[in-house]
N, C-alpha and C. Protein backbone atom coordinates (compact mmCIF):
# COMPACT_ATOMS: atom_id res chain seq x y z
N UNK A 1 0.85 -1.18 0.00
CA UNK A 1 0.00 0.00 0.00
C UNK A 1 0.89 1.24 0.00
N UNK A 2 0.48 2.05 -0.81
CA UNK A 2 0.92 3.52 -1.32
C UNK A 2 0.51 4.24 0.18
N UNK A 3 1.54 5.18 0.84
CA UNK A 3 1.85 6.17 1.52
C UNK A 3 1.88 7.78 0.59
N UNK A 4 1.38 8.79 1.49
CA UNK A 4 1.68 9.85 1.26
C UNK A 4 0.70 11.02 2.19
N UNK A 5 1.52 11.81 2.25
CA UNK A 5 1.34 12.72 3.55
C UNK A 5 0.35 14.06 2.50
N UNK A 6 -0.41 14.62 3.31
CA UNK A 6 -1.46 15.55 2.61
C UNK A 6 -0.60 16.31 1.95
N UNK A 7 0.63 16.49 2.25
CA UNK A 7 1.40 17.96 1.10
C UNK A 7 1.18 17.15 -0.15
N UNK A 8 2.11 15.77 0.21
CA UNK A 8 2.33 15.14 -0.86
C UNK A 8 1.11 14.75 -1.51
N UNK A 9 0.00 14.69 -0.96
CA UNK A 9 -1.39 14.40 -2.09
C UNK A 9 -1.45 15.58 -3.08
N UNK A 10 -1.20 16.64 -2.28
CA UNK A 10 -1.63 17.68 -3.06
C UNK A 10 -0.79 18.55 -4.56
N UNK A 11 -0.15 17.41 -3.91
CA UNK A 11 1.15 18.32 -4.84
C UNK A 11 1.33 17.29 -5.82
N UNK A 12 0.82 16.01 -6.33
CA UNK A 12 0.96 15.19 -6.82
C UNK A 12 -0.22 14.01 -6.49
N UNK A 13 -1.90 14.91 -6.92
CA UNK A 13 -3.07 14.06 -6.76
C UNK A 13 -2.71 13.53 -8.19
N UNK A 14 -2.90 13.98 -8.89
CA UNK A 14 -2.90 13.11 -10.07
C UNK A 14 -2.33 11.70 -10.63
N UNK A 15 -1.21 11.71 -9.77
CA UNK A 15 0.02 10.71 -10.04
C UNK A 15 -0.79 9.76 -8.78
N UNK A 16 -1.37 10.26 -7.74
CA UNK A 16 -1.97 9.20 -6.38
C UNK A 16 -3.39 8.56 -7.21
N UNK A 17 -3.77 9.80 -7.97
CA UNK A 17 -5.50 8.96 -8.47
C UNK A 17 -5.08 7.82 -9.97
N UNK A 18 -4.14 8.03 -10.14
CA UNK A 18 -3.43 7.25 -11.61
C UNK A 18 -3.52 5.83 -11.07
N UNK A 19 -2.98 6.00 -9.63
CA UNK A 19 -2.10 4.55 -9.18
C UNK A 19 -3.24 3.90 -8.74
N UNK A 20 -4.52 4.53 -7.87
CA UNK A 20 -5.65 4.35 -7.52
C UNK A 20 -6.43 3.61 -8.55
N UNK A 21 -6.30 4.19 -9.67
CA UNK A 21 -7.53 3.40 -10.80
C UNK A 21 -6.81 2.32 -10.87
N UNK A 22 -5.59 2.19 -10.95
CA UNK A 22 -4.64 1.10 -11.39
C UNK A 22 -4.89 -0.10 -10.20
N UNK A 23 -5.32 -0.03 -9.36
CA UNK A 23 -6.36 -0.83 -8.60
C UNK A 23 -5.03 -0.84 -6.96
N UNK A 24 -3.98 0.06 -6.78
CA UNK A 24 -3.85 0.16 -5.63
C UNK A 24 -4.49 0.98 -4.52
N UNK A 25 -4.03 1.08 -3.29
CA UNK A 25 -4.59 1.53 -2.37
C UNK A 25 -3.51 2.22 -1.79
N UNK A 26 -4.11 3.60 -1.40
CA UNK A 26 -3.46 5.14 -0.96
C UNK A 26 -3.43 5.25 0.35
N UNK A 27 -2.91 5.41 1.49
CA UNK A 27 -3.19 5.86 2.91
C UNK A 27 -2.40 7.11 2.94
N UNK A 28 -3.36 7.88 3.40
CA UNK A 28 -2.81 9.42 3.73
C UNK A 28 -2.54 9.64 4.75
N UNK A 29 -1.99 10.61 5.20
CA UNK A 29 -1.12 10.91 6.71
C UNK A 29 -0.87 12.14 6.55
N UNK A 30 -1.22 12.88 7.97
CA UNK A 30 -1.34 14.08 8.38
C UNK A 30 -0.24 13.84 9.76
N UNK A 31 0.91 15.10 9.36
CA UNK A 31 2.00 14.54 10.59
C UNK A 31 2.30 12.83 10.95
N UNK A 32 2.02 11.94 10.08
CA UNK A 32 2.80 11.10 10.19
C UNK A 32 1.66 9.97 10.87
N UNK A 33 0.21 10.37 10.84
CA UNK A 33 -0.33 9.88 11.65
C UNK A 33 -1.22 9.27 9.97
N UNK A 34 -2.00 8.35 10.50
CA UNK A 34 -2.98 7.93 9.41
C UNK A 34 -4.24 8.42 9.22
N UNK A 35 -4.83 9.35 8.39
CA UNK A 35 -5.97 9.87 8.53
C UNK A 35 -6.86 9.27 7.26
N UNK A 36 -6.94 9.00 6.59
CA UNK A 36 -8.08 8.56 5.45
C UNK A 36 -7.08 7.39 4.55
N UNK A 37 -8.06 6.42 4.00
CA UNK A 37 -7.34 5.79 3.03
C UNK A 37 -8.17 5.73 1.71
N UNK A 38 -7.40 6.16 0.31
CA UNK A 38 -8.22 6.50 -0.93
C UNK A 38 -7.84 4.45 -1.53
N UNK A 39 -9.34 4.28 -1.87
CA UNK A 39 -9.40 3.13 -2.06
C UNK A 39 -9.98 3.05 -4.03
N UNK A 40 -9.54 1.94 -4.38
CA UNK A 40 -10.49 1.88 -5.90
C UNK A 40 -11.48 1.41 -5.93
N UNK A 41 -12.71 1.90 -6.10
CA UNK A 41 -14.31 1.92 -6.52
C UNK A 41 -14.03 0.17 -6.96
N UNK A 42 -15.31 -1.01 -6.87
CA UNK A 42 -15.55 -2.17 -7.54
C UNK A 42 -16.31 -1.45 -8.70
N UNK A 43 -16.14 -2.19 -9.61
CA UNK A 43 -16.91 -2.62 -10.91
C UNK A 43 -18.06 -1.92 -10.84
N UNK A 44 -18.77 -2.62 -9.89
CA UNK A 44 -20.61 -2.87 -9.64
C UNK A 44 -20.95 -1.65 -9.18
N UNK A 45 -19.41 -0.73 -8.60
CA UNK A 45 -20.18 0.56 -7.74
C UNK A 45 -20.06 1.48 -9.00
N UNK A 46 -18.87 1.18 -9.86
CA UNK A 46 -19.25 2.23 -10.86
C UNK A 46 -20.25 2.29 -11.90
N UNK A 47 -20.97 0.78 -12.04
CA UNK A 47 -21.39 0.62 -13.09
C UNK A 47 -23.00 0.80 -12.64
N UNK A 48 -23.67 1.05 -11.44
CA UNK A 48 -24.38 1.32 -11.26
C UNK A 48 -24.42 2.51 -11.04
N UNK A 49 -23.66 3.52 -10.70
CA UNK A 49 -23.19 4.98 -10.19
C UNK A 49 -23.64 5.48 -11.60
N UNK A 50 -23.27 5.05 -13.18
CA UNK A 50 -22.91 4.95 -14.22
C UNK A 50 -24.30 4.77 -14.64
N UNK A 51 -25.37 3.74 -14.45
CA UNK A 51 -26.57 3.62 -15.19
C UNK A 51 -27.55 4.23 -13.92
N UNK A 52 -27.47 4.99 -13.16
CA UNK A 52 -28.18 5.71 -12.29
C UNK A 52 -28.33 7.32 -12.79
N UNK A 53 -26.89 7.91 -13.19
CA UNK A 53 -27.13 8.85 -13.92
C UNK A 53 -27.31 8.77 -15.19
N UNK A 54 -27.13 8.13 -15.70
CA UNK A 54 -27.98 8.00 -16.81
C UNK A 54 -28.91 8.01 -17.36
N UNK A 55 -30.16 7.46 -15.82
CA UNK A 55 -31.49 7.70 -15.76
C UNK A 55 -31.67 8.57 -15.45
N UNK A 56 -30.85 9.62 -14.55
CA UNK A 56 -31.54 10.91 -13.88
C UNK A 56 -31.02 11.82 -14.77
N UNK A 57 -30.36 11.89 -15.89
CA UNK A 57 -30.18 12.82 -16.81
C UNK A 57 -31.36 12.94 -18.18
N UNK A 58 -31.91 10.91 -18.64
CA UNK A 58 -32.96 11.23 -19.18
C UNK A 58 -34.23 11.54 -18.26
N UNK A 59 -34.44 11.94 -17.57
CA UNK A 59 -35.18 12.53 -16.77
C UNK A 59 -36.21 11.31 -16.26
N UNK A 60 -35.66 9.62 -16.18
CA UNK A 60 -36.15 8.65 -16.29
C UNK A 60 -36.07 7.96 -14.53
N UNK A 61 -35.46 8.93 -13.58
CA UNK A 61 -34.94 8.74 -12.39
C UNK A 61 -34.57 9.83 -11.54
N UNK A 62 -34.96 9.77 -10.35
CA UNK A 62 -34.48 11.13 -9.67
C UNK A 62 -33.77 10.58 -8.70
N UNK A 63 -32.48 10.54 -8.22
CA UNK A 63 -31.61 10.28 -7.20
C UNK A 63 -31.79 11.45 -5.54
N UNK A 64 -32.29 9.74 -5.29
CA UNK A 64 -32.88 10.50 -3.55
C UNK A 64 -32.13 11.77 -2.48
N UNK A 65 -32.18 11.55 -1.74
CA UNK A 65 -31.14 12.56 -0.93
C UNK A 65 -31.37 11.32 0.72
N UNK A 66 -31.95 9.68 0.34
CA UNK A 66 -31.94 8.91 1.21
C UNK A 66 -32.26 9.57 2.87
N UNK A 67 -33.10 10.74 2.97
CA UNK A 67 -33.86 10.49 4.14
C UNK A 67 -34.99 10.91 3.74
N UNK A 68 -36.12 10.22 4.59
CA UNK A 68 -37.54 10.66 4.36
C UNK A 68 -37.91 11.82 5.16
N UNK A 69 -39.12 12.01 5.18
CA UNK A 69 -39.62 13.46 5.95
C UNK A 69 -39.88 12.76 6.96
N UNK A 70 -40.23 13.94 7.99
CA UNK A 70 -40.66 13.11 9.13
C UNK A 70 -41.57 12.67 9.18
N UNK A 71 -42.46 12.92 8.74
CA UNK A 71 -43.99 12.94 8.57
C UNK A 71 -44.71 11.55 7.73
N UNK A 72 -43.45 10.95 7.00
CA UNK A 72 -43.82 10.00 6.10
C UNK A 72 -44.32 8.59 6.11
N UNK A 73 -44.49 8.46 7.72
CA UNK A 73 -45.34 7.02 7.94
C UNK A 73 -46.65 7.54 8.54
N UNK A 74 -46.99 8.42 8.66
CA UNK A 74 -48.04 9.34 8.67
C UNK A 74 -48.68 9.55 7.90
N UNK A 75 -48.10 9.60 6.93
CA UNK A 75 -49.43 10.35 5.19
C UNK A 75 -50.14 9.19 4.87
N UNK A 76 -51.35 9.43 4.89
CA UNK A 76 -51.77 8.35 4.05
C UNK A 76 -51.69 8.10 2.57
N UNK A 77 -51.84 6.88 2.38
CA UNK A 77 -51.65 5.81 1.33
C UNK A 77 -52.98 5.83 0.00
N UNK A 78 -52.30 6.09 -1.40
CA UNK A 78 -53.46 6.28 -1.59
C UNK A 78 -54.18 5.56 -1.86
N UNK A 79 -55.38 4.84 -2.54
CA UNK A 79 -56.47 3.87 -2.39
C UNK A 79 -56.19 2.93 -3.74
N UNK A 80 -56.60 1.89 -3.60
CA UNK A 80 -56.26 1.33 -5.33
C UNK A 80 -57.46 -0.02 -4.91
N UNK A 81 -59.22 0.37 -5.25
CA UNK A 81 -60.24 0.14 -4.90
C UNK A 81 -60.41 -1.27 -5.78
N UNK A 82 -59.53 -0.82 -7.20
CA UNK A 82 -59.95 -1.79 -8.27
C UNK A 82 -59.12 -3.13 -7.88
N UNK A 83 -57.75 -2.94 -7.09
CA UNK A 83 -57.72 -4.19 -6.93
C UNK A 83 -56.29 -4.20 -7.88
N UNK A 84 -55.93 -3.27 -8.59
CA UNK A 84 -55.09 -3.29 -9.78
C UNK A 84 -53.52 -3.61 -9.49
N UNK A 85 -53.17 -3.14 -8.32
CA UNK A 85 -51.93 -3.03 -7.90
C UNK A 85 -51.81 -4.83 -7.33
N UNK A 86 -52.27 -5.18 -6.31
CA UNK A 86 -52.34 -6.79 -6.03
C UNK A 86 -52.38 -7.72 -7.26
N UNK A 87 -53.24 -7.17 -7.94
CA UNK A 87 -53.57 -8.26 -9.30
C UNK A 87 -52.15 -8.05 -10.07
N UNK A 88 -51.23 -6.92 -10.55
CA UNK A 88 -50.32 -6.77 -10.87
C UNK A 88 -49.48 -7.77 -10.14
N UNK A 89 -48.71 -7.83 -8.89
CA UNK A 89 -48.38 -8.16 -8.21
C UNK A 89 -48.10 -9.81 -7.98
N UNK A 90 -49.77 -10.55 -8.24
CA UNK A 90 -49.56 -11.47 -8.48
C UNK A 90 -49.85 -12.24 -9.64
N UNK A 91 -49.66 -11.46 -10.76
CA UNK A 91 -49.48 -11.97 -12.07
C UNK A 91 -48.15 -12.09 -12.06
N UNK A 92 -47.26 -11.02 -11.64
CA UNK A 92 -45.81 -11.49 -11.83
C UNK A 92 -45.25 -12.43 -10.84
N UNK A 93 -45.45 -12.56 -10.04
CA UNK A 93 -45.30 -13.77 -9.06
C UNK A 93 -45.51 -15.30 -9.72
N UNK A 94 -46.87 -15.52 -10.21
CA UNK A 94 -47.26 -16.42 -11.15
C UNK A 94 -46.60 -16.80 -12.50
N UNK A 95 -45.90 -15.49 -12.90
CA UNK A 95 -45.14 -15.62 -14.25
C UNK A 95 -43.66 -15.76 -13.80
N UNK A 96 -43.14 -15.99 -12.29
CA UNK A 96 -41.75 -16.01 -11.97
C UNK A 96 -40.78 -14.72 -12.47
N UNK A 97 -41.23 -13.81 -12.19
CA UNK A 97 -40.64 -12.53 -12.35
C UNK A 97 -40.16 -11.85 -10.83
């Protein structure tokens, strides 16, 4: 594992994020001490990171901000009388989906 002290990140990120994609691992140090370690992303995190914006650029997805309101086990639910949403539900169940 790759060493380097915050001057040295800064003064030579480019050459630390090079080695990074190249699939090593960075530990930084502030006075000599260990403070963060820059790691390389898996596959799966980029490639979903990757088809997530993709949807929220065709305007096909909106990327959360992952907390709800407070209020949100509170609101009610809205009604679906016909039955449509269950029947959905277990047609695909039935079709192994």
């Amino acid at each position: 594992m790759q060493r380097a002290s915050v001057s040295e990140l800064k003064a030579s990120a480019s050459e630390y994020l090079r080695q990074v994609k190249a699939g090593e691992e960075v530990l930084i140090t502030d006075r000599g001490k260990p403070v963060a370690k820059i790691i390389p992303l898996r596959r799966s995190e980029l490639a979903a990171d990757v088809r997530m914006a993709q949807l929220e650029l065709a305007g096909l997805a909106k990327v959360g901000t992952g907390k709800l309101p407070a209020d949100f086990w509170l609101i009610s639910r809205p009604g679906d009388k016909e039955g449509a949403v269950l029947a959905a539900l277990i047609a695909e169940r039935e079709e192994g989906r």
